[in-house]
C-alpha atoms as a PDB file:
ATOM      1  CA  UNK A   1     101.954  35.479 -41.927  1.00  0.00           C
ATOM      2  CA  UNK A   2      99.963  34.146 -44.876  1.00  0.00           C
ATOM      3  CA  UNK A   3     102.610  35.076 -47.461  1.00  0.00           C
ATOM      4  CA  UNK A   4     104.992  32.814 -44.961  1.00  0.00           C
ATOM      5  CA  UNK A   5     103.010  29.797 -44.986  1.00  0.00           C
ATOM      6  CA  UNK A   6     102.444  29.880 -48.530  1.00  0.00           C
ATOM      7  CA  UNK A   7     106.350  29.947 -49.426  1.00  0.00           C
ATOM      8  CA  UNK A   8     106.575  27.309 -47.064  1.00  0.00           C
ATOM      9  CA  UNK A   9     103.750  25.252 -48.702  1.00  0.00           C
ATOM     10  CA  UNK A  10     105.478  25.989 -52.136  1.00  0.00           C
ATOM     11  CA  UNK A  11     108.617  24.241 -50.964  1.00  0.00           C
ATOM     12  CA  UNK A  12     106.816  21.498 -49.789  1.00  0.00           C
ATOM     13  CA  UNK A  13     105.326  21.585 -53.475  1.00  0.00           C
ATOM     14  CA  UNK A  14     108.909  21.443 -54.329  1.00  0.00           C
ATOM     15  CA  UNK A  15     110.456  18.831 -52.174  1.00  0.00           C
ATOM     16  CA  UNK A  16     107.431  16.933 -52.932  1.00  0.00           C
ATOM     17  CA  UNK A  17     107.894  17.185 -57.118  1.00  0.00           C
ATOM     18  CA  UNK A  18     111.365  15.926 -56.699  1.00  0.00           C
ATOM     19  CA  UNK A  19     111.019  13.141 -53.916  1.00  0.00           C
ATOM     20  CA  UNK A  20     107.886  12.041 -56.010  1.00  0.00           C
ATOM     21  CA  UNK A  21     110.132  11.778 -59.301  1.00  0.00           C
ATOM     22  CA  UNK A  22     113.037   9.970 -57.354  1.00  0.00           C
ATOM     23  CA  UNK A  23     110.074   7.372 -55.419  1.00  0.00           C
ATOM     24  CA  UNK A  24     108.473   6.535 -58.764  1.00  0.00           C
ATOM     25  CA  UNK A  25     111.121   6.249 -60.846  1.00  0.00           C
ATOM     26  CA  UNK A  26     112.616   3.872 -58.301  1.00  0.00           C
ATOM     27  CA  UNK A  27     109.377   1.909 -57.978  1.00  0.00           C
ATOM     28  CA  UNK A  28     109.100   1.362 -62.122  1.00  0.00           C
ATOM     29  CA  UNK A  29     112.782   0.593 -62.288  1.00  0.00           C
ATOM     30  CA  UNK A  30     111.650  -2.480 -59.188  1.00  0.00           C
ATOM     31  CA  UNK A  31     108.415  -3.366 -60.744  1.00  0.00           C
ATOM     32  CA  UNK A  32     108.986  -3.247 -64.316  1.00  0.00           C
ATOM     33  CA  UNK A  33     112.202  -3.646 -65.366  1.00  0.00           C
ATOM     34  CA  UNK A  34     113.742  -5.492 -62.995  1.00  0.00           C
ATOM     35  CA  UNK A  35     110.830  -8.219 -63.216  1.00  0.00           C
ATOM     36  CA  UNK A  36     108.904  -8.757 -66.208  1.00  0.00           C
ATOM     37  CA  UNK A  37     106.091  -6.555 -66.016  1.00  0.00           C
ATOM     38  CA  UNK A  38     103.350  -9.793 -66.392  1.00  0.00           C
ATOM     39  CA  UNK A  39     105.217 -10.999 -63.457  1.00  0.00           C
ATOM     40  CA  UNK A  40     105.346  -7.805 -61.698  1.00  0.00           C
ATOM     41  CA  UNK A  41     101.534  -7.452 -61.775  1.00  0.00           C
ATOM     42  CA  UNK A  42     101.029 -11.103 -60.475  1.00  0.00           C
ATOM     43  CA  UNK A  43      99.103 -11.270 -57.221  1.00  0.00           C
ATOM     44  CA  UNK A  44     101.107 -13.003 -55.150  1.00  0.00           C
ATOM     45  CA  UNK A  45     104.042 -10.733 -56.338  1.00  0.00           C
ATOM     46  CA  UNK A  46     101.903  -8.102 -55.529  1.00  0.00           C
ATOM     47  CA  UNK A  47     101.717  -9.150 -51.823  1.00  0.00           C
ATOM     48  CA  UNK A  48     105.366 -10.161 -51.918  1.00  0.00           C
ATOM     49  CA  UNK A  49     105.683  -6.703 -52.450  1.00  0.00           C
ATOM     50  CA  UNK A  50     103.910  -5.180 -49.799  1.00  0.00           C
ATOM     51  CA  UNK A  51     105.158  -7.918 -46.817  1.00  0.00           C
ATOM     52  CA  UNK A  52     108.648  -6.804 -47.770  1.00  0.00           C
ATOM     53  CA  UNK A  53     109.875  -3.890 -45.530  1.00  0.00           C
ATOM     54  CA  UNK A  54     111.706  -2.172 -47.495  1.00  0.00           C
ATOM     55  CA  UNK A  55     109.249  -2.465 -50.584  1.00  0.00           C
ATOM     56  CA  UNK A  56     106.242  -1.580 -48.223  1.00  0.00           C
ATOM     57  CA  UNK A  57     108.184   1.399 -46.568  1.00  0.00           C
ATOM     58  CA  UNK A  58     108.848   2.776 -50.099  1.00  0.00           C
ATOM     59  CA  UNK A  59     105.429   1.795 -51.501  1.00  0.00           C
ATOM     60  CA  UNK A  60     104.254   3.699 -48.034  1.00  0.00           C
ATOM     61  CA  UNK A  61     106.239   6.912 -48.287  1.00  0.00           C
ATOM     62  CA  UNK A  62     105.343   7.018 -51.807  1.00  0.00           C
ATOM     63  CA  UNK A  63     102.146   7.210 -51.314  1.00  0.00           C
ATOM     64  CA  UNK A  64     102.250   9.847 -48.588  1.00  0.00           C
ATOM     65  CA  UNK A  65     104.763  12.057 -51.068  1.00  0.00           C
ATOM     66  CA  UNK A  66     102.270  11.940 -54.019  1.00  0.00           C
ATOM     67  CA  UNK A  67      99.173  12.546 -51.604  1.00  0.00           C
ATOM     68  CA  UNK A  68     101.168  15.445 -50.211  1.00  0.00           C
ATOM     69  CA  UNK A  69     102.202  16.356 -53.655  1.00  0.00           C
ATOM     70  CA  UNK A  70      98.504  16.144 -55.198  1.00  0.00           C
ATOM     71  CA  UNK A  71      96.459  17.664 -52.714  1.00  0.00           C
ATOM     72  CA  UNK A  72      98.681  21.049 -52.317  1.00  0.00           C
ATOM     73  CA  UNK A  73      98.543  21.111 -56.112  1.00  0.00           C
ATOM     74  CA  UNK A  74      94.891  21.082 -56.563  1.00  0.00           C
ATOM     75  CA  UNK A  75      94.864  23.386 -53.318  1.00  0.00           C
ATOM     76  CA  UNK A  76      96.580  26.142 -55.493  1.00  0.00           C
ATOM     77  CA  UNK A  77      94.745  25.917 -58.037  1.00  0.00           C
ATOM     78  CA  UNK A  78      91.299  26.395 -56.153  1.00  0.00           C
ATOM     79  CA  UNK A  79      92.795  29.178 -54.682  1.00  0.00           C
ATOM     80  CA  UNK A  80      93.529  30.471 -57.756  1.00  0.00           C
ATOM     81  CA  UNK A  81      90.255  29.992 -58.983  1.00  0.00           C
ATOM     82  CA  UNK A  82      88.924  32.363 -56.263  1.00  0.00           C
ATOM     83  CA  UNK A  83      89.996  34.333 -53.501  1.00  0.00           C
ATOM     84  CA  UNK A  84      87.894  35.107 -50.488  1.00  0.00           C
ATOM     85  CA  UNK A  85      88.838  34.893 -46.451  1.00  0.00           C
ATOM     86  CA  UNK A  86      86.576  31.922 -46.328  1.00  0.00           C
ATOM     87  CA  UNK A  87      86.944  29.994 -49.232  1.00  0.00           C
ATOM     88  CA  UNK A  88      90.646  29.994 -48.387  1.00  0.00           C
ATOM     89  CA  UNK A  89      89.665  28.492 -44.834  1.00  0.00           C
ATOM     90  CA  UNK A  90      87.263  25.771 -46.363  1.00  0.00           C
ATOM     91  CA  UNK A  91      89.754  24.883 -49.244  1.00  0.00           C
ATOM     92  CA  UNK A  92      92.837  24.446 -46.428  1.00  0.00           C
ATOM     93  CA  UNK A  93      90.347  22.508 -44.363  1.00  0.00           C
ATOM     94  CA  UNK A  94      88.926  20.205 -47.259  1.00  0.00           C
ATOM     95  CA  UNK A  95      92.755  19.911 -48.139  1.00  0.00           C
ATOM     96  CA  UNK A  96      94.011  18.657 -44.953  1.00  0.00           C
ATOM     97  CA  UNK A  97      90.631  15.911 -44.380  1.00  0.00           C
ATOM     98  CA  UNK A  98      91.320  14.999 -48.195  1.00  0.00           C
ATOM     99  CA  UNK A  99      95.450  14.161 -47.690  1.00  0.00           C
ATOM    100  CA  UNK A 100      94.522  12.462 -43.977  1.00  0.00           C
ATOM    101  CA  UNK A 101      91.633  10.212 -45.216  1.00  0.00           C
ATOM    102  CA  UNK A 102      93.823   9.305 -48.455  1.00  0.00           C
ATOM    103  CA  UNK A 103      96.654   8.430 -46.413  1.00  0.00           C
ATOM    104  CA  UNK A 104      94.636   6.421 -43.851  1.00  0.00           C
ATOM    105  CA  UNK A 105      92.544   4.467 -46.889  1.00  0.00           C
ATOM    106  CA  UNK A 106      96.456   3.838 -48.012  1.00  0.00           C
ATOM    107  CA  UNK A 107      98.010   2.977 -45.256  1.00  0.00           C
ATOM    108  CA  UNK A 108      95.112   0.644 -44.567  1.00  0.00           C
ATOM    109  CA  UNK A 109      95.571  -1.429 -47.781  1.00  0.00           C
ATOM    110  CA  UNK A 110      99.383  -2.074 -46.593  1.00  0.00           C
ATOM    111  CA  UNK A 111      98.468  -3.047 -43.102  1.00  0.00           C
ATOM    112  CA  UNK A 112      96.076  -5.587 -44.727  1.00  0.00           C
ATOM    113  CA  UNK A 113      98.435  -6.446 -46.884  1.00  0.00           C
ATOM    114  CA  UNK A 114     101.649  -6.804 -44.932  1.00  0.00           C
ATOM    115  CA  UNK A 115      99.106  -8.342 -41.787  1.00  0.00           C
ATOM    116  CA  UNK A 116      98.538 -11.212 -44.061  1.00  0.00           C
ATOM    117  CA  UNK A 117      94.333 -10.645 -44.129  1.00  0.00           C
ATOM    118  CA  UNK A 118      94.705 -10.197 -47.510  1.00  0.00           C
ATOM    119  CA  UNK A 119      95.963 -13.371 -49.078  1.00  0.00           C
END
């Protein structure tokens, strides 16, 4: 069953790698070529950016693709780095706190953002 979730798990490395590449080179295309990149880092922009929905969904799934993306990564490699029953349990466990507290810290800054506390 292991060998199953880890194919599985590569995909997702996969799918990730790809929507990642599509998500960021859509996001530099928005923020730094279609607006001049001093603008494009201007606060208010900034918060433009995030109370638009279509911006803030992208800048949202974005960030879950990359955590996603990340996380798995440096999963593999620290079960690459050593392989044991337990360490595998404690590195999936660590993995999946790590990608939930990163998305929730995330997803926090765009609900401030798009809630208008942050203004």
């Amino acid at each position: 069953m292991t060998v199953l979730r880890e194919t599985i798990l590569m995909q997702l490395q996969y799918a990730t790698a790809i929507a990642a590449l599509v998500l960021v080179s859509l996001h530099l295309l928005m923020q730094g070529v279609l607006f001049p990149y001093s603008t494009a880092l201007a606060f208010q922009h900034v918060l433009a950016v995030y109370r638009s929905w279509i911006d803030g969904t992208m800048l949202e799934l974005l960030l879950v693709v990359v955590v996603a993306h990340g996380f798995n990564g440096l999963r593999m490699i620290l079960l690459e780095w050593k392989q044991s029953k337990g360490w595998t349990t404690w590195v999936d466990i660590g993995t999946l706190l790590a990608v939930g507290l990163a998305i929730i810290y995330g997803t926090r800054t765009v609900v401030l953002a798009v809630t208008g506390v942050v203004s």
